[in-house]
N, C-alpha and C. Protein backbone atom coordinates (compact mmCIF):
# COMPACT_ATOMS: atom_id res chain seq x y z
N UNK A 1 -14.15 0.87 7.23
CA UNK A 1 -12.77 0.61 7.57
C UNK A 1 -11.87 1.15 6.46
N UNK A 2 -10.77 1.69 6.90
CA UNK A 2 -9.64 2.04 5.79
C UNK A 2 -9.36 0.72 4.70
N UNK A 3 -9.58 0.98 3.60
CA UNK A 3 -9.66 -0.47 2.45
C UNK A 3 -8.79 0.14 1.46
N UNK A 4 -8.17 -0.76 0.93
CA UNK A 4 -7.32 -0.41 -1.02
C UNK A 4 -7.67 -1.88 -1.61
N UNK A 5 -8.00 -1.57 -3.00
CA UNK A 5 -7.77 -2.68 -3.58
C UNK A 5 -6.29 -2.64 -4.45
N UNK A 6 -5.73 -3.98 -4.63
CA UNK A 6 -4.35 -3.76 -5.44
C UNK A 6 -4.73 -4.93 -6.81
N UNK A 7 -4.06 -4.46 -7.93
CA UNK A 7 -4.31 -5.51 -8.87
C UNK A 7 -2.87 -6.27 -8.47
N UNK A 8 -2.22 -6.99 -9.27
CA UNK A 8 -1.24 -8.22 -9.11
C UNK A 8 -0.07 -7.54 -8.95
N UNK A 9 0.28 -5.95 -9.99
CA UNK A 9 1.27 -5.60 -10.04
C UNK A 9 1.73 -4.45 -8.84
N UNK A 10 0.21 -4.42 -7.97
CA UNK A 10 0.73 -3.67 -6.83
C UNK A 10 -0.07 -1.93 -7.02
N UNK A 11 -0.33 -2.01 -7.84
CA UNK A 11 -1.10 -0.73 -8.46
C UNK A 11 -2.26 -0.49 -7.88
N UNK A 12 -2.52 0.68 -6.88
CA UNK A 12 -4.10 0.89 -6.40
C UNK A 12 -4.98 0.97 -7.20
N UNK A 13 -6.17 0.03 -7.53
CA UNK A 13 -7.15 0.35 -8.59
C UNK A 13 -8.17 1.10 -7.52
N UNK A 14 -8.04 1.07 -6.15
CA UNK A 14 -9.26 2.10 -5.34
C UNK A 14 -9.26 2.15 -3.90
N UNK A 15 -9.14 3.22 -3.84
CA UNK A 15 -8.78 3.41 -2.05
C UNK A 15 -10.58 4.03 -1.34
N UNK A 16 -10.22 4.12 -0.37
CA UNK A 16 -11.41 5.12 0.16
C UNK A 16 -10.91 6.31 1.13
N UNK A 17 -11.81 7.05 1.24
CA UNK A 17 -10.97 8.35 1.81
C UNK A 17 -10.67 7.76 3.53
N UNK A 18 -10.89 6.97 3.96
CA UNK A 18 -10.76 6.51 5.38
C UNK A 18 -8.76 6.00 4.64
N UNK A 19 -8.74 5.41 4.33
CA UNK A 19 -7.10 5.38 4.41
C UNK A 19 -6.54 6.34 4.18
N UNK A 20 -6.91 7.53 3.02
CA UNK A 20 -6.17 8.10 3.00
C UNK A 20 -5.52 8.78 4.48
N UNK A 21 -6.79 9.15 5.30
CA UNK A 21 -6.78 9.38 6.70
C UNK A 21 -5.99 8.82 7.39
N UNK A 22 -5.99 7.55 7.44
CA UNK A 22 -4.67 7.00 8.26
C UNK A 22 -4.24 6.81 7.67
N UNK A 23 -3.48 6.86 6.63
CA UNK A 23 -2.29 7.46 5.88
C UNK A 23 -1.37 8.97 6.69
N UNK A 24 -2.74 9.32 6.40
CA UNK A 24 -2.56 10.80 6.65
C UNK A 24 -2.21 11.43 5.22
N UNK A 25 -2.53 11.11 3.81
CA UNK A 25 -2.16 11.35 2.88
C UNK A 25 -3.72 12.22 2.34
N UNK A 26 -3.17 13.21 1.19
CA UNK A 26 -3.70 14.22 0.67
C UNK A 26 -4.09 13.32 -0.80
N UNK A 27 -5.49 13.42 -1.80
CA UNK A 27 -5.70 12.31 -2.81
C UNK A 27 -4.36 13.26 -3.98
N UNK A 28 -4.38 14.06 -3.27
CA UNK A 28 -3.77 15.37 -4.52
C UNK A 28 -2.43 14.21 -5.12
N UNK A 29 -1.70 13.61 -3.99
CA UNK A 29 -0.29 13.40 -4.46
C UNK A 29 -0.77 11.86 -5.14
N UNK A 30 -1.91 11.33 -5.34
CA UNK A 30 -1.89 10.69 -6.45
C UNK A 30 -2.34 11.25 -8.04
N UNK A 31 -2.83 12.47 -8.25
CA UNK A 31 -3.01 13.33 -9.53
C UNK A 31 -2.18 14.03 -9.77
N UNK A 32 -1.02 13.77 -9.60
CA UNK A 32 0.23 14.78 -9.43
C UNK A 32 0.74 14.40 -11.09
N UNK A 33 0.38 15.03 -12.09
CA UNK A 33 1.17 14.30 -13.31
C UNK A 33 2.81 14.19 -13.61
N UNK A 34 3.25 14.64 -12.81
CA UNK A 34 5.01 14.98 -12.82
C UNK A 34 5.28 13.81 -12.62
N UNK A 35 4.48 12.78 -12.01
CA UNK A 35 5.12 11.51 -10.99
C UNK A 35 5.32 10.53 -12.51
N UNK A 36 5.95 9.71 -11.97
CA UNK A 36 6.16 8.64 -13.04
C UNK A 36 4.88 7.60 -13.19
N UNK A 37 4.22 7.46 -14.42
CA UNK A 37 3.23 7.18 -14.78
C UNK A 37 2.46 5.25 -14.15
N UNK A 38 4.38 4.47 -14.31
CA UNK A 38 4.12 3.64 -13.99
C UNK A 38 4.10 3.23 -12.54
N UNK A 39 4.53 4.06 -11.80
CA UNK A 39 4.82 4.43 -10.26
C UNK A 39 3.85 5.10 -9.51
N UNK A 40 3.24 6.15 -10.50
CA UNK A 40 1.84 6.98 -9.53
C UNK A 40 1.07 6.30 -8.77
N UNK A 41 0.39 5.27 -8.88
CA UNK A 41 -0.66 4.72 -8.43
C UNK A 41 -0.32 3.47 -7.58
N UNK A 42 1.32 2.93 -7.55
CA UNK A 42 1.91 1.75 -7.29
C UNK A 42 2.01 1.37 -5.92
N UNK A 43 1.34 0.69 -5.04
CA UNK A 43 1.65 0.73 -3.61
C UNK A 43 2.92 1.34 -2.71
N UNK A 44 4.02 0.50 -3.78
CA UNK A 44 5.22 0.52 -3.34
C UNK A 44 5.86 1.68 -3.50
N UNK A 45 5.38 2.82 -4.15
CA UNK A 45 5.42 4.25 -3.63
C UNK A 45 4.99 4.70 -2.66
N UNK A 46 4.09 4.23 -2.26
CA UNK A 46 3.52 4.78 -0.69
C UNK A 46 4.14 4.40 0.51
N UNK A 47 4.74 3.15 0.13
CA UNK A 47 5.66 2.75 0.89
C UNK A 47 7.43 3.21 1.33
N UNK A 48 7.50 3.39 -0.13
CA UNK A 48 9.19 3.53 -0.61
C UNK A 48 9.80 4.60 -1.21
N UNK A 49 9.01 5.67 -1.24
CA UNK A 49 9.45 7.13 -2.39
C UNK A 49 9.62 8.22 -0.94
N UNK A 50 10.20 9.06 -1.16
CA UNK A 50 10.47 10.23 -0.56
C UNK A 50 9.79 11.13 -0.38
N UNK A 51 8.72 10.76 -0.80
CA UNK A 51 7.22 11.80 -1.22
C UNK A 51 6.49 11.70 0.06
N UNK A 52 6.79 10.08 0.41
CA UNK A 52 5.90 9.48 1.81
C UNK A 52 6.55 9.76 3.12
N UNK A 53 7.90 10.40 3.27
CA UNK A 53 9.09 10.08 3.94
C UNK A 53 7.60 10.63 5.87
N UNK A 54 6.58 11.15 5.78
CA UNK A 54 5.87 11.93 6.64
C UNK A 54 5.55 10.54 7.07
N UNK A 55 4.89 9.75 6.45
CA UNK A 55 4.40 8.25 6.98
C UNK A 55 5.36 7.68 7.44
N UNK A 56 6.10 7.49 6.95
CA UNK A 56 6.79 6.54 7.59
C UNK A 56 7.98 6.75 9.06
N UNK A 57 7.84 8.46 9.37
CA UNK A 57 8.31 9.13 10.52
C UNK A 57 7.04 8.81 11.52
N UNK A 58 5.81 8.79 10.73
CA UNK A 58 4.93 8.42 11.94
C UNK A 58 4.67 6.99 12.34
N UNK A 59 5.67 6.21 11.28
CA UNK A 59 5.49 4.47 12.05
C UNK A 59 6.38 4.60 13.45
N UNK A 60 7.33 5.30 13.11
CA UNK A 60 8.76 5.32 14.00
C UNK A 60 9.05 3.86 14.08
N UNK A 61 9.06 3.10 15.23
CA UNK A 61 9.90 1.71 15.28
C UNK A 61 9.34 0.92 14.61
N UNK A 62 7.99 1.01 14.22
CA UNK A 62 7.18 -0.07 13.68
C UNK A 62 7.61 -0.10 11.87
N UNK A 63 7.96 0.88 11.61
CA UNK A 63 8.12 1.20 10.09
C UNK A 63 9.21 -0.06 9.49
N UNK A 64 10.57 -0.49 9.82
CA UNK A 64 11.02 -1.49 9.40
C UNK A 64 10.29 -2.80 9.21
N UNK A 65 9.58 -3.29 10.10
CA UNK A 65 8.19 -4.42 10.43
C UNK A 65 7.49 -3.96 9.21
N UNK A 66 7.03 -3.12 9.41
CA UNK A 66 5.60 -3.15 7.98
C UNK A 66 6.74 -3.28 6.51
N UNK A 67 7.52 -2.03 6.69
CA UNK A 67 8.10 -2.09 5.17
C UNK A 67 8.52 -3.97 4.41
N UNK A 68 8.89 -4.91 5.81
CA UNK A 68 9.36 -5.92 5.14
C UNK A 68 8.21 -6.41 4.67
N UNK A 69 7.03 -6.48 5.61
CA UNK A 69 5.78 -7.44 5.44
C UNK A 69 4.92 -6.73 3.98
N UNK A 70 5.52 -5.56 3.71
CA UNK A 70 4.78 -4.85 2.68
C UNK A 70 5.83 -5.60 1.43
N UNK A 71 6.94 -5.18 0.83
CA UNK A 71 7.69 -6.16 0.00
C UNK A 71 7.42 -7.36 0.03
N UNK A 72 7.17 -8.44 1.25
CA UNK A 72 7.20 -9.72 0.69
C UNK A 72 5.87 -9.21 0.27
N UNK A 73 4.59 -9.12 0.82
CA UNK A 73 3.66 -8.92 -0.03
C UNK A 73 3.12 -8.63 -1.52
N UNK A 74 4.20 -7.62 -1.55
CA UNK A 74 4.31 -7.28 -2.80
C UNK A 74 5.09 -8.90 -3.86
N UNK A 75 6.00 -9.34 -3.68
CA UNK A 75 6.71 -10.01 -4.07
C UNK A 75 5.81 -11.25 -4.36
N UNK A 76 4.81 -11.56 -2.85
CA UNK A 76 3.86 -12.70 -3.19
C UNK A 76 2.64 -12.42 -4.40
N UNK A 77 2.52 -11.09 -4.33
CA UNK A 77 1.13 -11.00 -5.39
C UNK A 77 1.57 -10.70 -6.86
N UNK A 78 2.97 -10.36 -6.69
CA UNK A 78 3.60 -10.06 -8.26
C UNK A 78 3.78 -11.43 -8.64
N UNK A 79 4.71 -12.65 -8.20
CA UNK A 79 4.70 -13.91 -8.53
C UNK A 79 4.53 -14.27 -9.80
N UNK A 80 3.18 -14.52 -10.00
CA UNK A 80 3.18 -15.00 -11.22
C UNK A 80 2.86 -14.22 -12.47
N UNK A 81 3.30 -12.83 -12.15
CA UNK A 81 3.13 -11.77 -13.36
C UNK A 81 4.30 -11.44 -13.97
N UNK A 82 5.39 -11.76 -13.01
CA UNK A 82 6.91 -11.23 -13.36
C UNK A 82 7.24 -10.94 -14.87
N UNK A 83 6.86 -12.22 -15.47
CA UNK A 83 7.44 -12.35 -17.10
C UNK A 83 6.28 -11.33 -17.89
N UNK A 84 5.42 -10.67 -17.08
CA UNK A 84 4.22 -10.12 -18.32
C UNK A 84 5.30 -8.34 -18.18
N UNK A 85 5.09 -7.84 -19.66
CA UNK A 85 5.51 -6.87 -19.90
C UNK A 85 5.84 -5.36 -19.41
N UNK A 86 4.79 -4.97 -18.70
CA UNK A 86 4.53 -4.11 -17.61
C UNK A 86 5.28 -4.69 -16.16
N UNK A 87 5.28 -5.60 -15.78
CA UNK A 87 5.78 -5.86 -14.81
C UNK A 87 7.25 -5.96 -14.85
N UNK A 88 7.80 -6.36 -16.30
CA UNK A 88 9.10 -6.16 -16.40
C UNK A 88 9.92 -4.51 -16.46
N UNK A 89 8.93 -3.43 -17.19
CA UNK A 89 8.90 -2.09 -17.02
C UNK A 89 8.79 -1.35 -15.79
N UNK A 90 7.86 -1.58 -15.01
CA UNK A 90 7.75 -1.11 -13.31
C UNK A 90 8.56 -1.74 -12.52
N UNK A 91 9.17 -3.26 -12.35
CA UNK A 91 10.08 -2.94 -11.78
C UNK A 91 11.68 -2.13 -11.67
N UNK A 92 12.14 -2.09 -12.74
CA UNK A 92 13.10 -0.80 -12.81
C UNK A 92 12.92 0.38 -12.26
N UNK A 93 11.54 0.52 -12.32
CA UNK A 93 11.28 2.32 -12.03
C UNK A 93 10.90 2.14 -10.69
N UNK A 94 10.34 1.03 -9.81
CA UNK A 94 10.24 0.88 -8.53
C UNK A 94 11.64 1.04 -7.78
N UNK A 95 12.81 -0.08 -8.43
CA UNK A 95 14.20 0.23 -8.00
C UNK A 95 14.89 1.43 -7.74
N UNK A 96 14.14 2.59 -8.86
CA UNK A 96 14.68 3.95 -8.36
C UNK A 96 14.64 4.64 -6.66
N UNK A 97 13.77 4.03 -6.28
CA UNK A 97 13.42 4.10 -4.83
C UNK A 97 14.11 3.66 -4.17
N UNK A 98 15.35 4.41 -3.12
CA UNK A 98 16.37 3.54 -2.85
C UNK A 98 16.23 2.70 -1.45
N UNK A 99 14.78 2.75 -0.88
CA UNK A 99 14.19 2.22 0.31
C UNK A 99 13.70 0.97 -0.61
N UNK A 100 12.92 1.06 -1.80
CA UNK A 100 12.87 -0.36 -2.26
C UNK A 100 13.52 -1.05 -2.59
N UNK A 101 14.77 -0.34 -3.26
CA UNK A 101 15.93 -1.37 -3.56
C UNK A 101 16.25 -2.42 -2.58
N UNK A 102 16.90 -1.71 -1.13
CA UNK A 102 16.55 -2.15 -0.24
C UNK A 102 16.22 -3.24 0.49
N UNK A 103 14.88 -2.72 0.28
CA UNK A 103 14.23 -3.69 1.14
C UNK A 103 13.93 -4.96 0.55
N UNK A 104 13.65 -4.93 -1.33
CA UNK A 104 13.85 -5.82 -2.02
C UNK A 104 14.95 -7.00 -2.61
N UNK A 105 16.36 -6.21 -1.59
CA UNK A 105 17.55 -7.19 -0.77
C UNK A 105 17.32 -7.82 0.04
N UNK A 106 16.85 -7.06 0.99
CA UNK A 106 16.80 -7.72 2.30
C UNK A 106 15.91 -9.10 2.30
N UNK A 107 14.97 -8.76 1.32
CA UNK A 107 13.95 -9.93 1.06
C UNK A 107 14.65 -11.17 1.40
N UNK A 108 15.07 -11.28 0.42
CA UNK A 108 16.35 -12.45 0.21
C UNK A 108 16.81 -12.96 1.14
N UNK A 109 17.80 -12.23 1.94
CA UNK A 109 18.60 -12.48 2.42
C UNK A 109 18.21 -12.44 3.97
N UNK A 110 17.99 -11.13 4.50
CA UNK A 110 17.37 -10.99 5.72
C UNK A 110 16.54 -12.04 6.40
N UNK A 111 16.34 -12.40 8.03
CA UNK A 111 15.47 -12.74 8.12
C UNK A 111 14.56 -11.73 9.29
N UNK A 112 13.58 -11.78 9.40
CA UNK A 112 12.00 -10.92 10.01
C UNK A 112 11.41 -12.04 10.57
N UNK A 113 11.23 -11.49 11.79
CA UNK A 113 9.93 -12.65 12.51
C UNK A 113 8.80 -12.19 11.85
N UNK A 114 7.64 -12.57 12.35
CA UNK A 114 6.32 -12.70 12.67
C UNK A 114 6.00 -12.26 10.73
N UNK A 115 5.96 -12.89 9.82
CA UNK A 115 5.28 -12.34 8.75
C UNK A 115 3.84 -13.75 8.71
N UNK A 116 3.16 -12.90 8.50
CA UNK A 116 1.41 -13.42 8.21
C UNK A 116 1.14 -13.49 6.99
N UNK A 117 1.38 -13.94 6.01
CA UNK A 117 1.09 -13.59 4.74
C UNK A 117 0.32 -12.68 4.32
N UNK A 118 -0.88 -12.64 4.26
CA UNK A 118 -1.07 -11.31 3.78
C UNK A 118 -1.50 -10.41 4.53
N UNK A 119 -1.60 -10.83 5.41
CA UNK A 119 -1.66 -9.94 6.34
C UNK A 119 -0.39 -8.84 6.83
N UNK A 120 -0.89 -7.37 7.29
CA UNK A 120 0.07 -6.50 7.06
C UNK A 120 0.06 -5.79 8.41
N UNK A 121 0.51 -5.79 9.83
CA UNK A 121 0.56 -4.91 10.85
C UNK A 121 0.60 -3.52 10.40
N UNK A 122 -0.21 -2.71 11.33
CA UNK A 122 -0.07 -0.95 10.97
C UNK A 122 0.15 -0.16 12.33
N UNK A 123 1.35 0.51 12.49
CA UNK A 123 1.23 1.22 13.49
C UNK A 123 1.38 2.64 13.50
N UNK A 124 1.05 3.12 13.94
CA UNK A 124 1.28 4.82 13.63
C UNK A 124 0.73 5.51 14.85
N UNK A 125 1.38 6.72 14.81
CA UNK A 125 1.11 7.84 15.44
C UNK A 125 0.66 8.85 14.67
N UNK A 126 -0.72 8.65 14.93
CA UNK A 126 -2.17 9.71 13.67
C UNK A 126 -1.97 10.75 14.81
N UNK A 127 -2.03 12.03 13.77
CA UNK A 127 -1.63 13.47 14.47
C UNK A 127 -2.82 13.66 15.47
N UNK A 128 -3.91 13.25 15.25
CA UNK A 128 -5.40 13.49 15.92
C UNK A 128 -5.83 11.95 16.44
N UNK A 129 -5.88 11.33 16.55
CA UNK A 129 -6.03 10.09 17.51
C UNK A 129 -4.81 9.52 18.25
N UNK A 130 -3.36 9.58 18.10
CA UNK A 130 -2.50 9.06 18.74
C UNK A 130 -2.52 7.69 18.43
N UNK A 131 -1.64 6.99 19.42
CA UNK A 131 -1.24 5.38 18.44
C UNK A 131 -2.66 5.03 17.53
N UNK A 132 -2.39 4.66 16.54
CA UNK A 132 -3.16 3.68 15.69
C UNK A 132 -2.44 1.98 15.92
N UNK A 133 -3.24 1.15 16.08
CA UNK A 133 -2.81 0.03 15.81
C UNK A 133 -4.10 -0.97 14.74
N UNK A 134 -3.34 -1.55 14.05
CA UNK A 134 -4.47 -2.53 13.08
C UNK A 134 -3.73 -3.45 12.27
N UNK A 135 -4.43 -4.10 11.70
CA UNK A 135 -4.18 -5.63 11.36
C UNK A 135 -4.84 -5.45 9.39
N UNK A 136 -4.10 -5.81 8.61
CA UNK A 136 -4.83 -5.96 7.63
C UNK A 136 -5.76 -6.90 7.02
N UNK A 137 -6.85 -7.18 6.67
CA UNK A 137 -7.81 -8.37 6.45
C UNK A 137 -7.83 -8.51 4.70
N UNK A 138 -7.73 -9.45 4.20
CA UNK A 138 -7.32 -9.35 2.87
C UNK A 138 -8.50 -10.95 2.25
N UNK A 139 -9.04 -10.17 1.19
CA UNK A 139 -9.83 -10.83 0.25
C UNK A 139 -9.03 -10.78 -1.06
N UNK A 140 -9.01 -11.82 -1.87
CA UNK A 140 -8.87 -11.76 -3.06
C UNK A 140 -9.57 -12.28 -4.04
N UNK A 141 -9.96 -11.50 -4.88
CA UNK A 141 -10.77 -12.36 -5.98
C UNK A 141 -10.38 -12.64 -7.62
N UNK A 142 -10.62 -13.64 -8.00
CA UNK A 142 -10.24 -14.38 -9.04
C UNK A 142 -11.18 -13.32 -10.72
N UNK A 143 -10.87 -12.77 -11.24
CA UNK A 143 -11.71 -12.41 -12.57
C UNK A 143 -11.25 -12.64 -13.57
N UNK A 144 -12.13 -12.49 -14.83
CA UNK A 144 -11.79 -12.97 -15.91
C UNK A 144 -10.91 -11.70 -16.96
N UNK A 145 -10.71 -11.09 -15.65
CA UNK A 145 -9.20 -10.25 -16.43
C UNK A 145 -8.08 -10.24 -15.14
N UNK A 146 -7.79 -11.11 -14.18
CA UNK A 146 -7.16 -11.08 -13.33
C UNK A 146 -7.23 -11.24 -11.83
N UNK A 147 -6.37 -11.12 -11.06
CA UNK A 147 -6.52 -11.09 -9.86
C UNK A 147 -6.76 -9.57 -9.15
N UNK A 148 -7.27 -9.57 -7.90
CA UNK A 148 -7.91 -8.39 -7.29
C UNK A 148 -7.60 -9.05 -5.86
N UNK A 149 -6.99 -7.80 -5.27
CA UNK A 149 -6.54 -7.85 -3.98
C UNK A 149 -7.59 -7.13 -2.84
N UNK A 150 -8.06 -7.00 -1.95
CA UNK A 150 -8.62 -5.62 -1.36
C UNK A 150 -8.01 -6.09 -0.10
N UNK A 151 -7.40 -4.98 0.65
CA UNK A 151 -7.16 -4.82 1.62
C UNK A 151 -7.73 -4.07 3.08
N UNK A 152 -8.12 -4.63 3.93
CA UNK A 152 -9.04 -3.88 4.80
C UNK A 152 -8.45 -3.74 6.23
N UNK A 153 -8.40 -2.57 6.82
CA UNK A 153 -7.48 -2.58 8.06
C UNK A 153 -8.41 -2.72 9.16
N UNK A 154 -8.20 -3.52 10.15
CA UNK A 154 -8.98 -3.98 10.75
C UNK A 154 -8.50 -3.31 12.21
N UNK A 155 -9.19 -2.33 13.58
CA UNK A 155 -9.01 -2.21 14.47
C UNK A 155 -7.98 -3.37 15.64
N UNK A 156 -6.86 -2.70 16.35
CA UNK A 156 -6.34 -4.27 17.58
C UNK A 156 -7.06 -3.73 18.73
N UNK A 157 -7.21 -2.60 18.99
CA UNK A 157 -7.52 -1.77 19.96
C UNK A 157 -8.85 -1.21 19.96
N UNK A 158 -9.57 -0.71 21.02
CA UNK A 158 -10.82 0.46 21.43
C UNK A 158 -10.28 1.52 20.50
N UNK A 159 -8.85 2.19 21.55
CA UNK A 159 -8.56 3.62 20.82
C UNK A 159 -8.48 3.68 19.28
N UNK A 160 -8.06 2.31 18.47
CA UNK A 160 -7.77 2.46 16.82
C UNK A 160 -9.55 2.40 16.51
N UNK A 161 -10.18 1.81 17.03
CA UNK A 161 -11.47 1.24 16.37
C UNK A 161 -12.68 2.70 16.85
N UNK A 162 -12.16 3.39 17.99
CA UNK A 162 -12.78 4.80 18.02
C UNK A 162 -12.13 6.02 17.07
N UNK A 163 -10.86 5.53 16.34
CA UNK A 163 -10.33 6.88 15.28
C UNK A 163 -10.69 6.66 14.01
N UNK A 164 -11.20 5.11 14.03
CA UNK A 164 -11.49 4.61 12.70
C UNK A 164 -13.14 4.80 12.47
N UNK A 165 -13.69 5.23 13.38
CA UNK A 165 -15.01 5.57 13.58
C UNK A 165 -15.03 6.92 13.65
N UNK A 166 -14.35 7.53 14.11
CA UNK A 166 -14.12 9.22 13.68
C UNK A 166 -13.67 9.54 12.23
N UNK A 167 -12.87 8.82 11.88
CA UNK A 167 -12.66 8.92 10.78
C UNK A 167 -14.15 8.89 9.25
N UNK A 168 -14.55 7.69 9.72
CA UNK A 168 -15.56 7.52 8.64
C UNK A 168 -16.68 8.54 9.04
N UNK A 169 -16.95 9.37 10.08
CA UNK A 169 -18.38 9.69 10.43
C UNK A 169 -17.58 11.70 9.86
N UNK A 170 -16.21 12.11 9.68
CA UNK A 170 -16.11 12.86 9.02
C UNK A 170 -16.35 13.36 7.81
N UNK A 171 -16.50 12.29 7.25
CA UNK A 171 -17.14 12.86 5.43
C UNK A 171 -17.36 10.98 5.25
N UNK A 172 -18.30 11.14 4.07
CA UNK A 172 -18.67 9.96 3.97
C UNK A 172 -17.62 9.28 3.25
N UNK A 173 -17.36 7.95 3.13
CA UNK A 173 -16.08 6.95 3.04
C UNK A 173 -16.08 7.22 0.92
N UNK A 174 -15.72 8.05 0.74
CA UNK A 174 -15.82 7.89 -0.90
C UNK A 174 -14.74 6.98 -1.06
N UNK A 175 -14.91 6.54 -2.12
CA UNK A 175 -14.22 5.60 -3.54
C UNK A 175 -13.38 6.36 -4.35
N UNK A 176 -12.36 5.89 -4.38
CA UNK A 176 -11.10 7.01 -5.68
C UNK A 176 -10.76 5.43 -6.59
N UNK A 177 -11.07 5.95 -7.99
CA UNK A 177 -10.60 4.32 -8.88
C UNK A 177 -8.95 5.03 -9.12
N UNK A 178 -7.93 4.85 -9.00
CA UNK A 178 -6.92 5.19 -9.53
C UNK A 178 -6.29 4.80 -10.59
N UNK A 179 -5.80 3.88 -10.71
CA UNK A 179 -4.78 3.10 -11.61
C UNK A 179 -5.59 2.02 -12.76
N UNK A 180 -5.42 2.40 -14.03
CA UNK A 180 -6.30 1.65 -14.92
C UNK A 180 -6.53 0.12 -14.82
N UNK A 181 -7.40 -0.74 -15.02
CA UNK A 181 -7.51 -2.13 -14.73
C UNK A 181 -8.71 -2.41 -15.48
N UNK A 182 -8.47 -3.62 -16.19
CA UNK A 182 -7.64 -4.15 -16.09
C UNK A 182 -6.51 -3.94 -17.25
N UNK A 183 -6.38 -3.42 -17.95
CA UNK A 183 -5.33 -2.70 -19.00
C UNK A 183 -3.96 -2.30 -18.10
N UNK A 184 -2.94 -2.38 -18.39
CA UNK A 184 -1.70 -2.49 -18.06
C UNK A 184 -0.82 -1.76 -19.40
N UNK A 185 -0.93 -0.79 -19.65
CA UNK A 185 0.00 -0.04 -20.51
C UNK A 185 1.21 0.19 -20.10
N UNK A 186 2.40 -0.15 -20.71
CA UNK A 186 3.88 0.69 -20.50
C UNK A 186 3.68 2.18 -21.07
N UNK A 187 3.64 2.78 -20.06
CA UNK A 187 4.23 4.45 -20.43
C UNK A 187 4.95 4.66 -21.76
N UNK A 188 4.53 5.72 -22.28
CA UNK A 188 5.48 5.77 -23.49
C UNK A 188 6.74 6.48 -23.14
């Protein structure tokens, strides 16, 4: 199944090539060194940067729905990191994103039906399977350097659960570690 793990601050510590797929994303634009160091690897770029603007044309109506359920998410797993140092550094540079700014208003204020906690609806129109629909399934585990998120997208449909099976039987499901963990450096 398409999986990421996130540490607390939102940072992919490891995807597999099945999301990138329904993504529809290339691993390239996470080795991109131009990108901002504390932002490269950060969920909420995949969500909220201009880089992604292709994804989120392929949510079409569904894209407002996920983006909120993706912020509070984000908002629930940052929680109790806010005051640690890095987290005070990345959020500024997340704000540059003017879809996170955003949506990190709307938090507040707005209200959104149907949010699941961690759970995350996915809808898309994949160029080669047509609608995708899925549900996110979320484990977290407790370590003795932190919390660990993994996220696993789970089929609603035949048609999502036959692209998600095309998907994996194309190259085998590799592992990408991205974002350092548990070490949390501010960029110099």
């Amino acid at each position: 199944m398409p999986s990421l793990m996130l540490d607390p601050f939102g940072d992919l510590v490891a995807i597999n090539t099945a999301i990138l797929k329904m993504y529809n994303v290339d691993i390239s634009i996470f080795q991109d060194s131009s990108v901002n160091q504390a932002t490269k690897f950060n969920i909420m770029r995949m969500c909220f940067s201009d880089e992604f603007d292709l994804q989120r044309r392929m949510m079409r109506e569904a894209w407002p729905l996920f983006a909120h359920h993706s912020i509070i998410s984000f908002r629930t797993i940052s929680f109790r990191y806010r005051a640690h140092p890095y987290f005070r550094y990345l959020l500024p540079e997340l704000k540059k994103f003017k879809l996170f700014r955003s949506y990190w208003e709307i938090a507040h204020y707005g209200e959104y039906p149907q949010y699941f906690g961690d759970s995350t609806f996915f809808s898309a129109y994949d160029p080669k399977g047509g609608l995708i629909r899925s549900i996110s399934s979320t484990i977290r585990a407790m370590t003795t350097h932190g919390e660990l998120i993994l996220y696993s997208f789970v089929p609603l449909n035949l048609k999502t659960a036959n692209t998600f099976f095309e998907i994996s039987k194309e190259e085998s499901t590799k592992l990408y570690r991205l974002s350092p963990w548990p070490d949390k450096q501010i960029p110099a």
